[in-house]
PDB file of N, CA and C in Angstrom:
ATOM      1  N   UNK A   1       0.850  -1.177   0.000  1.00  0.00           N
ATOM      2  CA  UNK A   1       0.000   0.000   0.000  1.00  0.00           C
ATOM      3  C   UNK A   1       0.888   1.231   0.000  1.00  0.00           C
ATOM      4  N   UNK A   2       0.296   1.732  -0.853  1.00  0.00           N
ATOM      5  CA  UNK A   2       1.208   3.205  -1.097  1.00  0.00           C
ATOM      6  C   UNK A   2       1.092   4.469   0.341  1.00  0.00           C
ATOM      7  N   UNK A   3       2.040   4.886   0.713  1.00  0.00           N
ATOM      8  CA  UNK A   3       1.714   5.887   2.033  1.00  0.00           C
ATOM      9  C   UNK A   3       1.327   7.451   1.367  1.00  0.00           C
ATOM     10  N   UNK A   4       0.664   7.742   2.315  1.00  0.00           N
ATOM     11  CA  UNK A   4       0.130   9.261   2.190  1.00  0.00           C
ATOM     12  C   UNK A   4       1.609  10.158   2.453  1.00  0.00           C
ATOM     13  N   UNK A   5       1.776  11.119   1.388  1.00  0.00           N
ATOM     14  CA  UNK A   5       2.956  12.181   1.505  1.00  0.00           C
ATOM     15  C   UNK A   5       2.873  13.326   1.546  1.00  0.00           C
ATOM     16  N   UNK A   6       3.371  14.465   1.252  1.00  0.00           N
ATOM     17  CA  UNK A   6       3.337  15.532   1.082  1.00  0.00           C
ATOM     18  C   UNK A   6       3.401  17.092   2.323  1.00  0.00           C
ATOM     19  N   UNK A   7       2.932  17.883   2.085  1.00  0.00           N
ATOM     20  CA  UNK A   7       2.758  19.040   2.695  1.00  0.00           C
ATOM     21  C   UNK A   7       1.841  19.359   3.676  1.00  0.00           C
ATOM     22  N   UNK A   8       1.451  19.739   4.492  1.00  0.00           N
ATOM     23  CA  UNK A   8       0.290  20.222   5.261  1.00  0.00           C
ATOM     24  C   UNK A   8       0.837  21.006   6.378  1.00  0.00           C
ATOM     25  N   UNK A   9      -0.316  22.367   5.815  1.00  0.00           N
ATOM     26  CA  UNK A   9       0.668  23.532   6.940  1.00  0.00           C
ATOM     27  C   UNK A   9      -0.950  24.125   7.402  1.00  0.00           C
ATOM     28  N   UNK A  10      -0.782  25.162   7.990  1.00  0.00           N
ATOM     29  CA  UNK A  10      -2.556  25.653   8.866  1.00  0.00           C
ATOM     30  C   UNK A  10      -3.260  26.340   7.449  1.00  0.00           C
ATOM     31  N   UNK A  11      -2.373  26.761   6.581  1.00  0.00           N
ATOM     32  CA  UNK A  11      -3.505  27.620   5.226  1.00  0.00           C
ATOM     33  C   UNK A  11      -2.890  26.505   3.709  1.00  0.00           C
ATOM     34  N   UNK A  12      -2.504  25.334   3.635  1.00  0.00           N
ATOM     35  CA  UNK A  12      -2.321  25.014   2.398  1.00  0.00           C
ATOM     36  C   UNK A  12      -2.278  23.517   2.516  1.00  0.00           C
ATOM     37  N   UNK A  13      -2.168  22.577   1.930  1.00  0.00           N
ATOM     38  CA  UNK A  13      -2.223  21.124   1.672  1.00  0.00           C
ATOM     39  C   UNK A  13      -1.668  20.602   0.185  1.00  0.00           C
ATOM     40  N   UNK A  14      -0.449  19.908  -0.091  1.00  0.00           N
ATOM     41  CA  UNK A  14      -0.439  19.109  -0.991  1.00  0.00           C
ATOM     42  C   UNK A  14      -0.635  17.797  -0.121  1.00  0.00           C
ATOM     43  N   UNK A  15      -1.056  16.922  -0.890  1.00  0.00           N
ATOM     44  CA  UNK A  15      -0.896  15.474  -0.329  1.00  0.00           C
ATOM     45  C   UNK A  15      -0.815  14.564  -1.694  1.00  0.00           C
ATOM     46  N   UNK A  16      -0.702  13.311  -1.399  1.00  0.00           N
ATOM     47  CA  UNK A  16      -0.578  11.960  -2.829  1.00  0.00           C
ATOM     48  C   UNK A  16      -0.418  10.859  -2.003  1.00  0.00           C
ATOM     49  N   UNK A  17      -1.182   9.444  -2.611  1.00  0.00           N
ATOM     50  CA  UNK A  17      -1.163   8.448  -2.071  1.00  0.00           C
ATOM     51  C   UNK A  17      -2.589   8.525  -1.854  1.00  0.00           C
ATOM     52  N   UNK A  18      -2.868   6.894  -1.101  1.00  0.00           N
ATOM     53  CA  UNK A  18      -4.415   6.892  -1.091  1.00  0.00           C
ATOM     54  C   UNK A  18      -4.815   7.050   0.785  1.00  0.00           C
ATOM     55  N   UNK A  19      -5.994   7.190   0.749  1.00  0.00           N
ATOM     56  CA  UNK A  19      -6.394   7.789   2.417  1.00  0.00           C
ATOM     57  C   UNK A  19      -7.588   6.728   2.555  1.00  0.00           C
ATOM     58  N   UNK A  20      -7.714   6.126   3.245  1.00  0.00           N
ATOM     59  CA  UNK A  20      -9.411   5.281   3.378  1.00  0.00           C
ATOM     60  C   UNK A  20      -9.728   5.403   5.187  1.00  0.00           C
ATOM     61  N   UNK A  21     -10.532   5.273   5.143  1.00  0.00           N
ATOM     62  CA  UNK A  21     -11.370   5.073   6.510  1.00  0.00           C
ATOM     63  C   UNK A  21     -12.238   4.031   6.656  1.00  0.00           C
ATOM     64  N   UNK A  22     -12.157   3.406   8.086  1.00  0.00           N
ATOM     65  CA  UNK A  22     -13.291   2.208   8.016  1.00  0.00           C
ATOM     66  C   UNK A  22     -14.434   2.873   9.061  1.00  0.00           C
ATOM     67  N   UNK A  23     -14.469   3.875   9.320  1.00  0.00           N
ATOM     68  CA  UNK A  23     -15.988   4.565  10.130  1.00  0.00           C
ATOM     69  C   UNK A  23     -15.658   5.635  10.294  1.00  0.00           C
ATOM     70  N   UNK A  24     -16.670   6.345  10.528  1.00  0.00           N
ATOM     71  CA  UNK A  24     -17.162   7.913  10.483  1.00  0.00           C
ATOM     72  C   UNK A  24     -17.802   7.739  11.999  1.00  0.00           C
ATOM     73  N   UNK A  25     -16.875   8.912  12.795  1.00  0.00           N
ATOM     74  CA  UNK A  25     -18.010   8.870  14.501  1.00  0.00           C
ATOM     75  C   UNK A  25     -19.439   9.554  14.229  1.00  0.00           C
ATOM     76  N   UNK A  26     -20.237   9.159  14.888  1.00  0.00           N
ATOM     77  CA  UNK A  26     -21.143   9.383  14.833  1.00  0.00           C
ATOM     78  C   UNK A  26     -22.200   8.997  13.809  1.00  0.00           C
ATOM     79  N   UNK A  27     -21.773   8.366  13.165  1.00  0.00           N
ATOM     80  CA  UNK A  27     -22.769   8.049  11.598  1.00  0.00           C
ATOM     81  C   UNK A  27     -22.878   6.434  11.735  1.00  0.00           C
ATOM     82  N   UNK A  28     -24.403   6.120  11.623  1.00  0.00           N
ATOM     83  CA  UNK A  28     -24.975   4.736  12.264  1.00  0.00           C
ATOM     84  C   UNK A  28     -24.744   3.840  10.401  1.00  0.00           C
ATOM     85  N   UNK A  29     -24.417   2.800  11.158  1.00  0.00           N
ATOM     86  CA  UNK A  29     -24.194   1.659  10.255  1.00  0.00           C
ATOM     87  C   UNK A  29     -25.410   1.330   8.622  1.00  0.00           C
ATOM     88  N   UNK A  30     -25.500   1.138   8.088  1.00  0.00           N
ATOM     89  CA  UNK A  30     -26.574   1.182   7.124  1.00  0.00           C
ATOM     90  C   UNK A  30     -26.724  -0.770   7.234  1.00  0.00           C
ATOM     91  N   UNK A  31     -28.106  -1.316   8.042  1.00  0.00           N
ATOM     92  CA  UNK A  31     -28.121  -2.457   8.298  1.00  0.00           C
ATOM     93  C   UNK A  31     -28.850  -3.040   7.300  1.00  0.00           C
ATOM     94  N   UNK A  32     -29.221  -2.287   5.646  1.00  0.00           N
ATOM     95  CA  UNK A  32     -30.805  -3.068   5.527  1.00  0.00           C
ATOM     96  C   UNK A  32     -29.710  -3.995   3.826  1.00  0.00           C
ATOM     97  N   UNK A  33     -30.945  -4.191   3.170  1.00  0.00           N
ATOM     98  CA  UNK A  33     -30.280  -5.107   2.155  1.00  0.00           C
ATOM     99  C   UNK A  33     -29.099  -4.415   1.154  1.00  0.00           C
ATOM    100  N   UNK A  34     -28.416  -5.205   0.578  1.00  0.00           N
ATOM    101  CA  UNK A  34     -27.052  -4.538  -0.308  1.00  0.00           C
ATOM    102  C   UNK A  34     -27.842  -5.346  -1.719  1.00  0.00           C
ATOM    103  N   UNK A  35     -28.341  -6.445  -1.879  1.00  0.00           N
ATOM    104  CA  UNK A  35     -28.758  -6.964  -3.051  1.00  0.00           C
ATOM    105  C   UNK A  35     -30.219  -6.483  -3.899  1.00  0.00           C
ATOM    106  N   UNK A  36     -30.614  -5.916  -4.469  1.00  0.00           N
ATOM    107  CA  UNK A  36     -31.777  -5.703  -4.451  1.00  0.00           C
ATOM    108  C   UNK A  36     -32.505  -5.361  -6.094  1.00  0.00           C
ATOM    109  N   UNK A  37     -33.573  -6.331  -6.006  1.00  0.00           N
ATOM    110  CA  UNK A  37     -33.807  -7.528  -7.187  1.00  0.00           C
ATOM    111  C   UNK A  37     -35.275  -5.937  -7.850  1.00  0.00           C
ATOM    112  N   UNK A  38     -34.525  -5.705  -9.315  1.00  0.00           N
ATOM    113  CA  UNK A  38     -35.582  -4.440  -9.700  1.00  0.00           C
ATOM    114  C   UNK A  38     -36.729  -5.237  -9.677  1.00  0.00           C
ATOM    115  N   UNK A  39     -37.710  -3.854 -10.295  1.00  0.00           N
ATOM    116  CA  UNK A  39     -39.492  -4.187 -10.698  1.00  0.00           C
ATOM    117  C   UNK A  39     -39.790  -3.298 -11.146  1.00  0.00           C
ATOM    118  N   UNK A  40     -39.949  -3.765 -12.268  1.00  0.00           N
ATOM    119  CA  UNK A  40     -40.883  -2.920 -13.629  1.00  0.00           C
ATOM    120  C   UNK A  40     -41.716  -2.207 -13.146  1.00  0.00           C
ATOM    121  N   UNK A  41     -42.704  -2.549 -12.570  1.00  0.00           N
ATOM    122  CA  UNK A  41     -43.645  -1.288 -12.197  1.00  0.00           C
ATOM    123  C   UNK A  41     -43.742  -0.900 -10.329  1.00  0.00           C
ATOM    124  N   UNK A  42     -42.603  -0.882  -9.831  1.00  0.00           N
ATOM    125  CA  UNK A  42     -42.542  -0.421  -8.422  1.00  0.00           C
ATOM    126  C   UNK A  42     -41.056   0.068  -8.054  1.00  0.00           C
ATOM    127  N   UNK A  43     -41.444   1.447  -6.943  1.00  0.00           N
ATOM    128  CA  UNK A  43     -40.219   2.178  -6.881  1.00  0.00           C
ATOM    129  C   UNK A  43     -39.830   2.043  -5.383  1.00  0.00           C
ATOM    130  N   UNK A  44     -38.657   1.339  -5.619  1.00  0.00           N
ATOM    131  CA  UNK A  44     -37.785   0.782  -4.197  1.00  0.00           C
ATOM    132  C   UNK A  44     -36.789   2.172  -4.142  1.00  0.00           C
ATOM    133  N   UNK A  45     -36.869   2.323  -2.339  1.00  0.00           N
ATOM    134  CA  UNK A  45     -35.901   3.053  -1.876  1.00  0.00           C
ATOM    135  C   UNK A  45     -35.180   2.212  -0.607  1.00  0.00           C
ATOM    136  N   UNK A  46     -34.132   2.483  -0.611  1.00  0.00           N
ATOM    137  CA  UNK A  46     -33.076   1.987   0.265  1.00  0.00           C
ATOM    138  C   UNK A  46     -32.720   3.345   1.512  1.00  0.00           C
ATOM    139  N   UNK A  47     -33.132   2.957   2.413  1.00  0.00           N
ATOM    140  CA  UNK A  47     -32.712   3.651   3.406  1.00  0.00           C
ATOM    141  C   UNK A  47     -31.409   4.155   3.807  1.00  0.00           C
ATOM    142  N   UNK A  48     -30.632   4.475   3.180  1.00  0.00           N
ATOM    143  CA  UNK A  48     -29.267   4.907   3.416  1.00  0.00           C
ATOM    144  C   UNK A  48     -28.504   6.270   3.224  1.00  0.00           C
ATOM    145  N   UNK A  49     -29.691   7.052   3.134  1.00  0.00           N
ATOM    146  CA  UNK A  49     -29.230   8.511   3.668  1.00  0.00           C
ATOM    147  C   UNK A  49     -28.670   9.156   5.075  1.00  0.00           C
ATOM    148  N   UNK A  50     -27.343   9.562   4.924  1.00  0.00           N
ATOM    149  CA  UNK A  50     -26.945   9.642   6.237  1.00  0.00           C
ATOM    150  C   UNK A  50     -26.481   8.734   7.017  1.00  0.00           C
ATOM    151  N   UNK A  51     -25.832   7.050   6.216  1.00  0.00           N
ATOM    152  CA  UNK A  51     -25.660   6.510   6.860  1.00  0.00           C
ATOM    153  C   UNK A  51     -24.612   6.162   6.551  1.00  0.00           C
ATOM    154  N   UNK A  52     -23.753   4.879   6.222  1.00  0.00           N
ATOM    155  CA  UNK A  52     -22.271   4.646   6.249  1.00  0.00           C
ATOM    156  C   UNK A  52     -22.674   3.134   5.766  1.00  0.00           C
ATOM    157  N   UNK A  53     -22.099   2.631   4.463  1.00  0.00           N
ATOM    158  CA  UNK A  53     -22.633   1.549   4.141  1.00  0.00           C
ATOM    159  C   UNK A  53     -21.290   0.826   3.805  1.00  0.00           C
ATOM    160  N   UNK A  54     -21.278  -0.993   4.402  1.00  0.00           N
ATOM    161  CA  UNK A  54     -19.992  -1.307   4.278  1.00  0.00           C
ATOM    162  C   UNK A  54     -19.449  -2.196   3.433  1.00  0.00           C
ATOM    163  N   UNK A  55     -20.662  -2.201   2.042  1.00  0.00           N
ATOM    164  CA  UNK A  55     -19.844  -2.603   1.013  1.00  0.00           C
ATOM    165  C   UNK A  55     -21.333  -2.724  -0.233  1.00  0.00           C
ATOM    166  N   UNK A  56     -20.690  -2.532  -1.515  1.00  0.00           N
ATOM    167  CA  UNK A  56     -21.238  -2.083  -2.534  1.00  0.00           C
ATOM    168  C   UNK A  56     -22.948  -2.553  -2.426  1.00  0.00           C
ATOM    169  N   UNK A  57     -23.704  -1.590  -3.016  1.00  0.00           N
ATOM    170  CA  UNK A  57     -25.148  -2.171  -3.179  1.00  0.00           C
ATOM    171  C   UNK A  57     -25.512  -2.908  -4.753  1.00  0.00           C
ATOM    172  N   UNK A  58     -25.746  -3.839  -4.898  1.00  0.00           N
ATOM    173  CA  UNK A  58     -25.816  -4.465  -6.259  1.00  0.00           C
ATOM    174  C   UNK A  58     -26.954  -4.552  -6.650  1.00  0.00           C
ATOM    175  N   UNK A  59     -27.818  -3.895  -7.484  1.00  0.00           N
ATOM    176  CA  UNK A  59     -29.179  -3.878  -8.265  1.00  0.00           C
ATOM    177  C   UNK A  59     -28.854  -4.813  -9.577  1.00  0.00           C
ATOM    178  N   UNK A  60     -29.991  -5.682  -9.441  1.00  0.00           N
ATOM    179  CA  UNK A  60     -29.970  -7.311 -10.220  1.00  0.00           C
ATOM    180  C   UNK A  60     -31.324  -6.388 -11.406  1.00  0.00           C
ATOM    181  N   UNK A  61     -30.335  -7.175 -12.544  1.00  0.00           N
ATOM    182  CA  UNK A  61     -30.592  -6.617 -13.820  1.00  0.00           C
ATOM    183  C   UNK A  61     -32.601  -7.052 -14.006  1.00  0.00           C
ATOM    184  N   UNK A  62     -33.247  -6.234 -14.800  1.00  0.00           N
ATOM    185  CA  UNK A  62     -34.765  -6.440 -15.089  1.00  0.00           C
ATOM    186  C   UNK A  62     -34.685  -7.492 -15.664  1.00  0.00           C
ATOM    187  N   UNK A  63     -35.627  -8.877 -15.681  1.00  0.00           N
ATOM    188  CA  UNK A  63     -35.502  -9.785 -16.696  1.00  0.00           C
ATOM    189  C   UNK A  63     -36.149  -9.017 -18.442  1.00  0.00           C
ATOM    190  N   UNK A  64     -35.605  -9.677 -19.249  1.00  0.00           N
ATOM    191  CA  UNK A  64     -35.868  -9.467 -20.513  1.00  0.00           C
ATOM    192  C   UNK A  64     -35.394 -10.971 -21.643  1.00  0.00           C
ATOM    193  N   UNK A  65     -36.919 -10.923 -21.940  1.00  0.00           N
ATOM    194  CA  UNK A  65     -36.999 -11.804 -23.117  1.00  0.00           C
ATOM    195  C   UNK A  65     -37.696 -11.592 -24.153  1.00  0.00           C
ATOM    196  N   UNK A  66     -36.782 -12.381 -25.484  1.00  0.00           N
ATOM    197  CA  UNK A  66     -37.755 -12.299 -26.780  1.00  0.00           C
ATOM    198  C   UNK A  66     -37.766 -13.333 -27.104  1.00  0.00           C
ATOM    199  N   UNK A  67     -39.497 -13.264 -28.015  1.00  0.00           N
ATOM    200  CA  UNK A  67     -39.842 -14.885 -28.685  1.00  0.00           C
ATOM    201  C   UNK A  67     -40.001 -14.244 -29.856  1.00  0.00           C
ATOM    202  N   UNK A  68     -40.617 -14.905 -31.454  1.00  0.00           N
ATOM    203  CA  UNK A  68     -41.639 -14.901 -32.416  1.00  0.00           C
ATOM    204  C   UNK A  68     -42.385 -15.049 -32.099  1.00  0.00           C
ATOM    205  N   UNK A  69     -43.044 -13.916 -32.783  1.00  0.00           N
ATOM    206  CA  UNK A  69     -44.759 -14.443 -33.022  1.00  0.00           C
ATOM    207  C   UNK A  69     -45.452 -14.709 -34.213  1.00  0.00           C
ATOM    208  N   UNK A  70     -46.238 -14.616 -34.067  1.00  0.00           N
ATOM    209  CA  UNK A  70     -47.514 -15.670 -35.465  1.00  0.00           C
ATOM    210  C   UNK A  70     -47.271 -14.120 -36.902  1.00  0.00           C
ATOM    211  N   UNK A  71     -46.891 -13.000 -36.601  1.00  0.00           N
ATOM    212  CA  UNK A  71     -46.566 -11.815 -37.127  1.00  0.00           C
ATOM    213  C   UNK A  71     -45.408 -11.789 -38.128  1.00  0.00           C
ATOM    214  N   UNK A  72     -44.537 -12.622 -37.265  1.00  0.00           N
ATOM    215  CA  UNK A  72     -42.708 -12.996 -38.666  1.00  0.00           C
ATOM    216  C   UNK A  72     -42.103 -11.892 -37.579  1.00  0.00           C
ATOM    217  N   UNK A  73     -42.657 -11.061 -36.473  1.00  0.00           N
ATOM    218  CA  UNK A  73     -41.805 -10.491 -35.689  1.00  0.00           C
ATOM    219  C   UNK A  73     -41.237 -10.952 -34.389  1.00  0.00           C
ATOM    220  N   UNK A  74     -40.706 -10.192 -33.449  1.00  0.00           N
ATOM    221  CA  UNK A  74     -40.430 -10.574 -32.243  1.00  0.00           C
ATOM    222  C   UNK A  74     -40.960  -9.614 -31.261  1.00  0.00           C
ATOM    223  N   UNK A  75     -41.588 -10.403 -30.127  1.00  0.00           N
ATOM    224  CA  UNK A  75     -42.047  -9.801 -29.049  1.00  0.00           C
ATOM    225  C   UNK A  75     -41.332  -9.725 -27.539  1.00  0.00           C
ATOM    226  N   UNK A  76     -41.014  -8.401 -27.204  1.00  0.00           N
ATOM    227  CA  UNK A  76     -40.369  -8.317 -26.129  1.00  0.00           C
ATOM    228  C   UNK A  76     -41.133  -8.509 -24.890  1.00  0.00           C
ATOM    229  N   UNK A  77     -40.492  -9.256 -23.573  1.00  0.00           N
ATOM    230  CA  UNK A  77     -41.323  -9.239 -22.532  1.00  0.00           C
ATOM    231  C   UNK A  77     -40.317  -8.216 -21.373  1.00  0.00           C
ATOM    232  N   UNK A  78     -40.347  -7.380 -20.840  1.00  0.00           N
ATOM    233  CA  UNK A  78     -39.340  -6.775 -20.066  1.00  0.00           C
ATOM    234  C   UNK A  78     -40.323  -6.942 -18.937  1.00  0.00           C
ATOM    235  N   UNK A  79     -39.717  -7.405 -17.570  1.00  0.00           N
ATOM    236  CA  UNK A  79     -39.962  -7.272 -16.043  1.00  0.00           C
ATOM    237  C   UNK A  79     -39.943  -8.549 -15.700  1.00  0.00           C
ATOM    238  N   UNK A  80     -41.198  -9.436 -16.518  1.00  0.00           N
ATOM    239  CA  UNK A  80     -41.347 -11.198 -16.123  1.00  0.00           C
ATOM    240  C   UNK A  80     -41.070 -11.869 -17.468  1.00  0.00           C
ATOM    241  N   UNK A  81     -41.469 -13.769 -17.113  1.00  0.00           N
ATOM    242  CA  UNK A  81     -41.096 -14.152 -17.963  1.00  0.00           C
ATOM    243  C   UNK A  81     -42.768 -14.492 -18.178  1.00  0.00           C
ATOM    244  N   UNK A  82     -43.170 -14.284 -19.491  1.00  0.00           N
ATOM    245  CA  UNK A  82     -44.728 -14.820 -19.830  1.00  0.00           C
ATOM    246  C   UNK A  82     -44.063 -16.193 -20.979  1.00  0.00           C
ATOM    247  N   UNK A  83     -45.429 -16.804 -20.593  1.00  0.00           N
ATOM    248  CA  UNK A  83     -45.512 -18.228 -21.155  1.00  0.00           C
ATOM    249  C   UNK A  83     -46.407 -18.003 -22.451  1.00  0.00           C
ATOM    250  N   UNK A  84     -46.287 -18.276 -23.554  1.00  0.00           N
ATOM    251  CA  UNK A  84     -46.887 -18.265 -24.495  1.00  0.00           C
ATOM    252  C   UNK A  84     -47.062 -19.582 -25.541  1.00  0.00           C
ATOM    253  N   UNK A  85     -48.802 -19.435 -25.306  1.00  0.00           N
ATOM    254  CA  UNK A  85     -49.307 -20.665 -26.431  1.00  0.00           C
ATOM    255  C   UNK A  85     -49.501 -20.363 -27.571  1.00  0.00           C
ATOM    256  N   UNK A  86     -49.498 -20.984 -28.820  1.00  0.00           N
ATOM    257  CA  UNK A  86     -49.924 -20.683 -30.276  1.00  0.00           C
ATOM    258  C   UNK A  86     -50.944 -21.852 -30.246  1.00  0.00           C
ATOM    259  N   UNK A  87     -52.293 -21.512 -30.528  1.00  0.00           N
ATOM    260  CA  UNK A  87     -53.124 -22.266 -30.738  1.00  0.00           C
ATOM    261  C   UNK A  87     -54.231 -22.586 -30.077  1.00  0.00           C
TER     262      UNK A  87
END
């Protein structure tokens, strides 16, 4: 790991290298889900304003599928998967 260098006086700052922190005082943990599975027609919020979250949130892609239809085209389904009969 590369060390933090440089200057720091009461009116100026160079610095280089990387700086991380593993908590912030006073700022409460963010306990709720990190995985979180979209929906086409509903709007999810994640509670994590103001909070300190301790590792990436991953939003799982919309399903999307195409078939033929009786047309010579293709029909998109975006959100679910629908079952389709001919006949």
């Amino acid at each position: 790991m590369e060390k933090l260098h440089g200057t720091l006086t009461a009116t100026s700052a160079t610095l280089h290298g990387t700086l991380s922190a593993r908590s912030v005082a006073g700022v409460e943990i963010y306990d709720g889900e990190y995985v979180v599975h979209s929906e086409a027609h509903e709007v999810q919020i994640l509670p994590t304003a103001n909070k300190q979250l301790t590792k990436n949130i991953t939003v799982e892609k919309i399903p999307y599928y195409e078939t033929s239809n009786l047309s010579d085209g293709i029909t998109a389904y975006i959100g679910s998967e629908v079952e389709v009969n001919y006949g």
